[in-house]
PDB file of N, CA and C in Angstrom:
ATOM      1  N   UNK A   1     150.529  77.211  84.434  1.00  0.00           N
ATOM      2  CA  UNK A   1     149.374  77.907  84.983  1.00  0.00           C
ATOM      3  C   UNK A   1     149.862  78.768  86.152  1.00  0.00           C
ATOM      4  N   UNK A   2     149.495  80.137  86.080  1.00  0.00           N
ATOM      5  CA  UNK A   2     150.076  81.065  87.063  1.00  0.00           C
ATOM      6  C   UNK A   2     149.258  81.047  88.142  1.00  0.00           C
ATOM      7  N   UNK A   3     149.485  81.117  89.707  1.00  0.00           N
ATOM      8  CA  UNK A   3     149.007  81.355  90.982  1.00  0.00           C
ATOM      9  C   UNK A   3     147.310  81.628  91.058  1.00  0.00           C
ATOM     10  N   UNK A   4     147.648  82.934  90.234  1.00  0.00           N
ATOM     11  CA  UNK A   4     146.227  83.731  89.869  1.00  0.00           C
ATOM     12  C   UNK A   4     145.087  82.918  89.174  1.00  0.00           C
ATOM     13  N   UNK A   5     145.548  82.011  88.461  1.00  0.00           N
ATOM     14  CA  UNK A   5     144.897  81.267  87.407  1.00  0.00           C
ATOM     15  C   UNK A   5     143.655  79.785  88.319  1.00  0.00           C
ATOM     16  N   UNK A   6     144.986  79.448  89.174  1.00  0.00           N
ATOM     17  CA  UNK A   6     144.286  78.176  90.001  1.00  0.00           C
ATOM     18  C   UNK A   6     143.826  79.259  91.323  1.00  0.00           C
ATOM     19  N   UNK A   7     143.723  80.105  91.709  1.00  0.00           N
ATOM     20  CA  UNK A   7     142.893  80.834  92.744  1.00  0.00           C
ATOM     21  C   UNK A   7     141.275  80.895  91.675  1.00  0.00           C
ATOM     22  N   UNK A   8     141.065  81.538  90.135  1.00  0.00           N
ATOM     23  CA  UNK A   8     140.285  82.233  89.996  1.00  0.00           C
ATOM     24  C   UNK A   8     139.530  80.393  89.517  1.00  0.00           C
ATOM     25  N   UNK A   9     140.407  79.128  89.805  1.00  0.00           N
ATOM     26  CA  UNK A   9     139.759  77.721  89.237  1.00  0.00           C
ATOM     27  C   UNK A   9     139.064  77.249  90.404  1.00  0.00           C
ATOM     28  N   UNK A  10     140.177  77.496  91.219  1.00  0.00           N
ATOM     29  CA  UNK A  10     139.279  77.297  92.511  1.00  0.00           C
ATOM     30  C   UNK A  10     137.865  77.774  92.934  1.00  0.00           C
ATOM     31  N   UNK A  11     137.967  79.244  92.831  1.00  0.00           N
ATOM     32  CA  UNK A  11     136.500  79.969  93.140  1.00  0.00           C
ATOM     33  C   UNK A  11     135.410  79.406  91.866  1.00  0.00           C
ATOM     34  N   UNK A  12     135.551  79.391  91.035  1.00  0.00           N
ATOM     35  CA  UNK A  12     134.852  79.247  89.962  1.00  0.00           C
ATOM     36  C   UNK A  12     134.098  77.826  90.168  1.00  0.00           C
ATOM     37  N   UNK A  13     134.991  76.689  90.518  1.00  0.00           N
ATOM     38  CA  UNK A  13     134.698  75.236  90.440  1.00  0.00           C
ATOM     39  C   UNK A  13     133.663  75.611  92.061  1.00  0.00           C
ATOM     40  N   UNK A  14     134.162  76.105  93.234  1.00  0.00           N
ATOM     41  CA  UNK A  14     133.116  76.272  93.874  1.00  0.00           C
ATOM     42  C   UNK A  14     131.651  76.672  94.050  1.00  0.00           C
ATOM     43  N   UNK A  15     132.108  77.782  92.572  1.00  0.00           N
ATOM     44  CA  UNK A  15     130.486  78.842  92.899  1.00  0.00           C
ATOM     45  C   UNK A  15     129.905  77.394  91.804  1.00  0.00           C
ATOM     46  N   UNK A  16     130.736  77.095  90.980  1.00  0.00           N
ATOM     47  CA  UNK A  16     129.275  75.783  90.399  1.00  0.00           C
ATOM     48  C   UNK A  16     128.793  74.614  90.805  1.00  0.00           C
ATOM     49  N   UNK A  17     129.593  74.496  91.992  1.00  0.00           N
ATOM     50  CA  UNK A  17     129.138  73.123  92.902  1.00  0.00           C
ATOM     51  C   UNK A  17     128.112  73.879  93.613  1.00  0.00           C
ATOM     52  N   UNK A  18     127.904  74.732  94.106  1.00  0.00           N
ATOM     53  CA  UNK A  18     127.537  75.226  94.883  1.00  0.00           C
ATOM     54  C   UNK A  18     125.842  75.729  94.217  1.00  0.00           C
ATOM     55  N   UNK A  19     125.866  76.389  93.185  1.00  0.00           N
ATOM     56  CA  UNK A  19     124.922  76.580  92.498  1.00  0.00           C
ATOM     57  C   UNK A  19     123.843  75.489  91.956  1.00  0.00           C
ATOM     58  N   UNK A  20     124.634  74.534  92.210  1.00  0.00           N
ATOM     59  CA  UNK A  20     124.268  72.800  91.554  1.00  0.00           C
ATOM     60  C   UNK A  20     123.720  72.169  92.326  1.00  0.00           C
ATOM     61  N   UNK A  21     123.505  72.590  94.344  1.00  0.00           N
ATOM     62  CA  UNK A  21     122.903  71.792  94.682  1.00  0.00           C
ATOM     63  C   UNK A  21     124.534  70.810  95.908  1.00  0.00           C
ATOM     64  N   UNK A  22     125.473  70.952  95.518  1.00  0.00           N
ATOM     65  CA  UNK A  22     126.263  70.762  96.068  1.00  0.00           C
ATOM     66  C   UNK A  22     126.310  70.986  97.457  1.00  0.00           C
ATOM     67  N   UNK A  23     126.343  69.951  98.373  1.00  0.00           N
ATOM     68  CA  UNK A  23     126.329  70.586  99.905  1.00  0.00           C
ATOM     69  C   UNK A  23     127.275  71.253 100.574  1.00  0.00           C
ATOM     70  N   UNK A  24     127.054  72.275 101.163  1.00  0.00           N
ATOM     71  CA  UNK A  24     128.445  72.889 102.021  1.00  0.00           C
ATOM     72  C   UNK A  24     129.660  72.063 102.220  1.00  0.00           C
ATOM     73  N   UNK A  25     129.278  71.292 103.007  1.00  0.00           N
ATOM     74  CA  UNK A  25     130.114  70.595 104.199  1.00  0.00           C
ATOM     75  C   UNK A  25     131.090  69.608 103.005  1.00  0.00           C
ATOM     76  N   UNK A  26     130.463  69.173 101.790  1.00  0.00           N
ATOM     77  CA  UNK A  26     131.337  68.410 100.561  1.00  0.00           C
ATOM     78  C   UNK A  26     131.973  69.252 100.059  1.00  0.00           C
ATOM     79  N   UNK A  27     131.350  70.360  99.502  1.00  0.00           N
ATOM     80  CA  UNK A  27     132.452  71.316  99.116  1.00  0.00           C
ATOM     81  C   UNK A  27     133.810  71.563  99.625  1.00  0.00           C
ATOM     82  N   UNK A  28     133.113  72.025 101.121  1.00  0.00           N
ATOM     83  CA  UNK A  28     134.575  72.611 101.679  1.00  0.00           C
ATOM     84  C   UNK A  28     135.215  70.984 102.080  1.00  0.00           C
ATOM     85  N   UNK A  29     135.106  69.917 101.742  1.00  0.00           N
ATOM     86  CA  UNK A  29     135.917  68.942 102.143  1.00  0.00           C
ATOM     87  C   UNK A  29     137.122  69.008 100.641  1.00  0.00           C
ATOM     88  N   UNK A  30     136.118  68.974  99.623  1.00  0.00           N
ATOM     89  CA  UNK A  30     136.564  69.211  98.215  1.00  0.00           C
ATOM     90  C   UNK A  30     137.923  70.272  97.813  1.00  0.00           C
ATOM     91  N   UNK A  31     137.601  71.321  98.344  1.00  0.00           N
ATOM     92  CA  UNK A  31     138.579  72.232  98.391  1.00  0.00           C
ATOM     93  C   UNK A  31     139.659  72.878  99.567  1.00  0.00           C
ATOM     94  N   UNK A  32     139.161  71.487 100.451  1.00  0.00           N
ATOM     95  CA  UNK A  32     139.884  71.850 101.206  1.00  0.00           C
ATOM     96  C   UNK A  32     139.988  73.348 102.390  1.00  0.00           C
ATOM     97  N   UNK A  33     138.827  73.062 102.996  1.00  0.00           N
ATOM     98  CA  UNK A  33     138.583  74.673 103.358  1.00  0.00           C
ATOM     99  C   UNK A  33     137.195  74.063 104.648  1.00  0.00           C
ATOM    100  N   UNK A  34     137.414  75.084 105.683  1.00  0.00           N
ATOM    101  CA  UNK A  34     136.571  74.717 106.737  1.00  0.00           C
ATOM    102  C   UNK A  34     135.003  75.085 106.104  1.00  0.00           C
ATOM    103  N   UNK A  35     133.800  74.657 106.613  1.00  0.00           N
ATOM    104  CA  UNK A  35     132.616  74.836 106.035  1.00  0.00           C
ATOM    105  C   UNK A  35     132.285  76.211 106.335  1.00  0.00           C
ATOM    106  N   UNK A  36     132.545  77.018 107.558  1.00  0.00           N
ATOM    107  CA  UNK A  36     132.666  78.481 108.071  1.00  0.00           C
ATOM    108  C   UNK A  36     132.937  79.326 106.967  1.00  0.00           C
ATOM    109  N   UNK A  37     134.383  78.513 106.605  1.00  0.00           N
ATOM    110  CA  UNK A  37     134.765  79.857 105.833  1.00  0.00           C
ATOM    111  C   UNK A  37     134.069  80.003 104.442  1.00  0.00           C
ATOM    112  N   UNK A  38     133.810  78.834 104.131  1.00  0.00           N
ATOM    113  CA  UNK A  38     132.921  78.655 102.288  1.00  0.00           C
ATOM    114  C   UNK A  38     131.564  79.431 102.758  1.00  0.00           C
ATOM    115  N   UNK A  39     131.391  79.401 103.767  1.00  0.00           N
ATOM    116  CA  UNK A  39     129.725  79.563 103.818  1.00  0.00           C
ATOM    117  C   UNK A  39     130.056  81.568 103.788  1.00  0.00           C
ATOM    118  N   UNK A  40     130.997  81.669 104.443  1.00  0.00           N
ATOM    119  CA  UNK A  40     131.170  83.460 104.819  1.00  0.00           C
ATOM    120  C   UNK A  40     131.691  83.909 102.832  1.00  0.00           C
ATOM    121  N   UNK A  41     132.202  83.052 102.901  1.00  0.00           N
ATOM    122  CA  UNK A  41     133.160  83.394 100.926  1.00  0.00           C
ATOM    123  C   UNK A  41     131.842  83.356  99.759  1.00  0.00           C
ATOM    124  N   UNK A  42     130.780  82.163  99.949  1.00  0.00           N
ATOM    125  CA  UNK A  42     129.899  81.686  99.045  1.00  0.00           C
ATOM    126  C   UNK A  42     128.281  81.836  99.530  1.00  0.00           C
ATOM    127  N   UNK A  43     127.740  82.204 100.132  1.00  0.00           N
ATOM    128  CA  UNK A  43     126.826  82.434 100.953  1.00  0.00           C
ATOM    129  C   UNK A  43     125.777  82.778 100.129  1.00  0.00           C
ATOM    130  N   UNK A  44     125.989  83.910  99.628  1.00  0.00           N
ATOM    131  CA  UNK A  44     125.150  84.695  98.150  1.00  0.00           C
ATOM    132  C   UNK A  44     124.806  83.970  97.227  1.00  0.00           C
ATOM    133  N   UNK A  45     125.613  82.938  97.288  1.00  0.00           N
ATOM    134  CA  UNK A  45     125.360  82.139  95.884  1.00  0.00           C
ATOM    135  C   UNK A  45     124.400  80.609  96.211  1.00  0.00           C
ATOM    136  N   UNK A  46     124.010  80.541  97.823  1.00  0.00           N
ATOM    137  CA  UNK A  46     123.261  79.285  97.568  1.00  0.00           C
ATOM    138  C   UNK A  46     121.973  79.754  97.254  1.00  0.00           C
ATOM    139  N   UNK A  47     121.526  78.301  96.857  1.00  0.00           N
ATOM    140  CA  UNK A  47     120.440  78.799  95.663  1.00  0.00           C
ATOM    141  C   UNK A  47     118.982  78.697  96.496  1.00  0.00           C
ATOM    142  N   UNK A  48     118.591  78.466  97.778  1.00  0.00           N
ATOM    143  CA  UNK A  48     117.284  79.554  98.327  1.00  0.00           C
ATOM    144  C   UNK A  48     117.363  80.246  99.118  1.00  0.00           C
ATOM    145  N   UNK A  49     116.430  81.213  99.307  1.00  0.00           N
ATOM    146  CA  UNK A  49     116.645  82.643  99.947  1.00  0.00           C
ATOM    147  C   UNK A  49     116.546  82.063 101.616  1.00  0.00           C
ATOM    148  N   UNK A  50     116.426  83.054 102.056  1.00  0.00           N
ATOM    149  CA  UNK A  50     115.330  82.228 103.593  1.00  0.00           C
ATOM    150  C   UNK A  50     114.054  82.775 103.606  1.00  0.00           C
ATOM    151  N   UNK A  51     113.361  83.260 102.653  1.00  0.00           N
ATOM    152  CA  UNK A  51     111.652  83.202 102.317  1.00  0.00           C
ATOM    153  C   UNK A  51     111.653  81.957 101.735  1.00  0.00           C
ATOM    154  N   UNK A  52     112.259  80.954 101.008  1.00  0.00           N
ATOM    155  CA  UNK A  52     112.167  80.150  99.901  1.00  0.00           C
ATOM    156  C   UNK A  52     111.862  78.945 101.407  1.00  0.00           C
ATOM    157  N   UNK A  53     112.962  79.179 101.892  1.00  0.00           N
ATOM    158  CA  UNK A  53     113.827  77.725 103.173  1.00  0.00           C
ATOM    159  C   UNK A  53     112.572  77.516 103.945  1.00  0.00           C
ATOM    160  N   UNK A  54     111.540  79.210 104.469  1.00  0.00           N
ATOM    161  CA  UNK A  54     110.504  79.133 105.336  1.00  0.00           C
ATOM    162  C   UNK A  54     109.618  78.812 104.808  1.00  0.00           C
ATOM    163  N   UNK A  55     109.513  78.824 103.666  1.00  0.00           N
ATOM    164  CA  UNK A  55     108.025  78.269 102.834  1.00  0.00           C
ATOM    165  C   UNK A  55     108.177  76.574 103.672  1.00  0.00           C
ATOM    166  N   UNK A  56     109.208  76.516 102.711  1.00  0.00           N
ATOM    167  CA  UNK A  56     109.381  74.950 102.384  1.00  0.00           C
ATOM    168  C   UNK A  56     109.026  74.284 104.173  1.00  0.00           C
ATOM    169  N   UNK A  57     109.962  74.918 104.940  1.00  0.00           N
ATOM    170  CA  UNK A  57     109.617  74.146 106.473  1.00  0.00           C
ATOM    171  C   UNK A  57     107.793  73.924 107.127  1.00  0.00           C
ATOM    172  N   UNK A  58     107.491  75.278 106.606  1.00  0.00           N
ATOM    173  CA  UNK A  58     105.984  75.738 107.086  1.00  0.00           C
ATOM    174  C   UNK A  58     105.308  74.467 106.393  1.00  0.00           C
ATOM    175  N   UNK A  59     105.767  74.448 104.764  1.00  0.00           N
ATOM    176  CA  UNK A  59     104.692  73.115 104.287  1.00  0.00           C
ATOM    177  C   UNK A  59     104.995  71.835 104.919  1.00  0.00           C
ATOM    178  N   UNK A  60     105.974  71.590 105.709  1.00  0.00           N
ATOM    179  CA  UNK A  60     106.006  69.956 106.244  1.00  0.00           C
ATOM    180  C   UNK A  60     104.909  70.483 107.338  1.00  0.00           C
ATOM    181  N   UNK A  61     104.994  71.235 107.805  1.00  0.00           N
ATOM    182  CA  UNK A  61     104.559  71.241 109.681  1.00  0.00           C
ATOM    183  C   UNK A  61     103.052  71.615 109.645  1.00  0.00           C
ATOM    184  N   UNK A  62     102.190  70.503 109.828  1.00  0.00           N
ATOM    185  CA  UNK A  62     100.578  71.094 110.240  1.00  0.00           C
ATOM    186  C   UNK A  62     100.275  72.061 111.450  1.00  0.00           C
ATOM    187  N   UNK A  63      99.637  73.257 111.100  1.00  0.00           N
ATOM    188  CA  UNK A  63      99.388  74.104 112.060  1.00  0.00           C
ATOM    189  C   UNK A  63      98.077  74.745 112.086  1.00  0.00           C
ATOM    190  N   UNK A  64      97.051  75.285 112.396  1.00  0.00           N
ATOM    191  CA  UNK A  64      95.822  75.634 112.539  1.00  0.00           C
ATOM    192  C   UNK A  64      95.543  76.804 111.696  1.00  0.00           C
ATOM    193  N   UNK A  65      95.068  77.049 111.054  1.00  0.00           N
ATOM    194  CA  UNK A  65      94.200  78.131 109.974  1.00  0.00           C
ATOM    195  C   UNK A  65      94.631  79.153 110.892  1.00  0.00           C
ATOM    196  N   UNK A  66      94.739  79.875 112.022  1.00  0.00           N
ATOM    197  CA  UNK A  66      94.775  80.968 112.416  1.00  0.00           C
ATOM    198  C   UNK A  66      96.136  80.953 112.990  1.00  0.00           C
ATOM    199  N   UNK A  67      96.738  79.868 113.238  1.00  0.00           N
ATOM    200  CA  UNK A  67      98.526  80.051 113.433  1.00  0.00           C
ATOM    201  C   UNK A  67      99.044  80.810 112.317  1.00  0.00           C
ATOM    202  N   UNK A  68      98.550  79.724 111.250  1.00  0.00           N
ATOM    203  CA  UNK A  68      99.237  79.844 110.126  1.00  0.00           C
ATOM    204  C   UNK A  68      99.408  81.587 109.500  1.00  0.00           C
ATOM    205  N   UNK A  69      97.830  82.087 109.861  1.00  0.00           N
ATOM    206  CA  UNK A  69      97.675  83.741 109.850  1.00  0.00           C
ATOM    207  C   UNK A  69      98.336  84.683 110.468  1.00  0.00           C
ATOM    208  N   UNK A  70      98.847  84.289 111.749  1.00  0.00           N
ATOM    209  CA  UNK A  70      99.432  85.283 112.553  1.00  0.00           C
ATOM    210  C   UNK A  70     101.222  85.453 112.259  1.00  0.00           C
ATOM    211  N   UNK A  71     101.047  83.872 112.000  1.00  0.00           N
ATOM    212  CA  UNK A  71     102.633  83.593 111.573  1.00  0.00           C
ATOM    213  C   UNK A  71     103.196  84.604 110.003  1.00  0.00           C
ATOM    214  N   UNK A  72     102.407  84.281 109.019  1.00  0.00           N
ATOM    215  CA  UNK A  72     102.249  84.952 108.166  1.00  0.00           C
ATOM    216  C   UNK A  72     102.192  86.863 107.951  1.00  0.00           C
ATOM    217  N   UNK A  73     101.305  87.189 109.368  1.00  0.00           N
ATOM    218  CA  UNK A  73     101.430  88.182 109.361  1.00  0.00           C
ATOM    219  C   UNK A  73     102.797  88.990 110.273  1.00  0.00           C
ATOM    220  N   UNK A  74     103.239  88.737 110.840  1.00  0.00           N
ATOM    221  CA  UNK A  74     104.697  88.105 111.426  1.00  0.00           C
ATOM    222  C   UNK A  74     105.774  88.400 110.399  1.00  0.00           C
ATOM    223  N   UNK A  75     105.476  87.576 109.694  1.00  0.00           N
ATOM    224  CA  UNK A  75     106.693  87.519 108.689  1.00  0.00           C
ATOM    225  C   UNK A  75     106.702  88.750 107.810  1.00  0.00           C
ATOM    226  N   UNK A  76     105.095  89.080 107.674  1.00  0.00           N
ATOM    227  CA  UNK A  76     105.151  89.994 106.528  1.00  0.00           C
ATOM    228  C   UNK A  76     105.990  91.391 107.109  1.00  0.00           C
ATOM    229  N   UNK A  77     105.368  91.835 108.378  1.00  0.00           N
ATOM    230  CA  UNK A  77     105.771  92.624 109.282  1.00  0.00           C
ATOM    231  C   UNK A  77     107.336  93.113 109.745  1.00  0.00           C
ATOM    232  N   UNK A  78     107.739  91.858 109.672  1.00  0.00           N
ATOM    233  CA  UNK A  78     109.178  91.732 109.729  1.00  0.00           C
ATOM    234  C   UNK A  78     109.995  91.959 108.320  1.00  0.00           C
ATOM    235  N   UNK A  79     109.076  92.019 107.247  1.00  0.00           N
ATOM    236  CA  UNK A  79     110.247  91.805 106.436  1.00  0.00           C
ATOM    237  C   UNK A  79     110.485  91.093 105.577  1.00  0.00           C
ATOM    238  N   UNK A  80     110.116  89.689 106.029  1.00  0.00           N
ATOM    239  CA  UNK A  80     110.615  87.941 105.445  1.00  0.00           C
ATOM    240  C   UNK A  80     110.352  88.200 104.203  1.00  0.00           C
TER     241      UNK A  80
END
C-alpha cells in the first residue's frame, strides 16, 4: 500500500466516523491528531448546522412568548 493510499484511508475512515455521529475529541484520539486540527480539516462534514444546534438548545430552555419573538427575530435578522 503506497503513502498516498493510507493518507486517502485515513481521511476517508474520518469523514465516516464523523458523519456517524462520532465525537471529535474520539476521533482525533483515533487517528491520532489534536481535536483543533480535525475540527479545522473536518468541520463541513459534522452533521448539524448551527441553525439545527440553536433550535435544539432553544427547545431545552423555557423562555416567555415574547423572548422567544425577539430572539427569533434576532436570528432572522442576522442571518441564522
Amino acid at each position: 500500500m503506497t503513502t498516498g493510499s493510507l493518507h486517502i484511508l485515513r481521511h476517508t475512515h474520518a469523514t465516516l466516523a464523523l458523519t456517524n455521529g462520532v465525537p471529535l475529541h474520539v476521533l482525533a484520539a483515533r487517528i491520532g491528531d489534536r481535536a483543533e486540527t480535525v475540527l479545522a480539516n473536518y468541520a463541513h462534514l459534522l452533521p448539524t448546522s448551527d441553525a439545527e444546534t440553536a433550535e435544539q438548545v432553544a427547545a431545552l430552555v423555557p423562555v416567555s412568548s415574547s423572548f422567544a419573538k425577539e430572539a427569533q427575530t434576532c436570528m432572522v435578522a442576522s442571518g441564522s
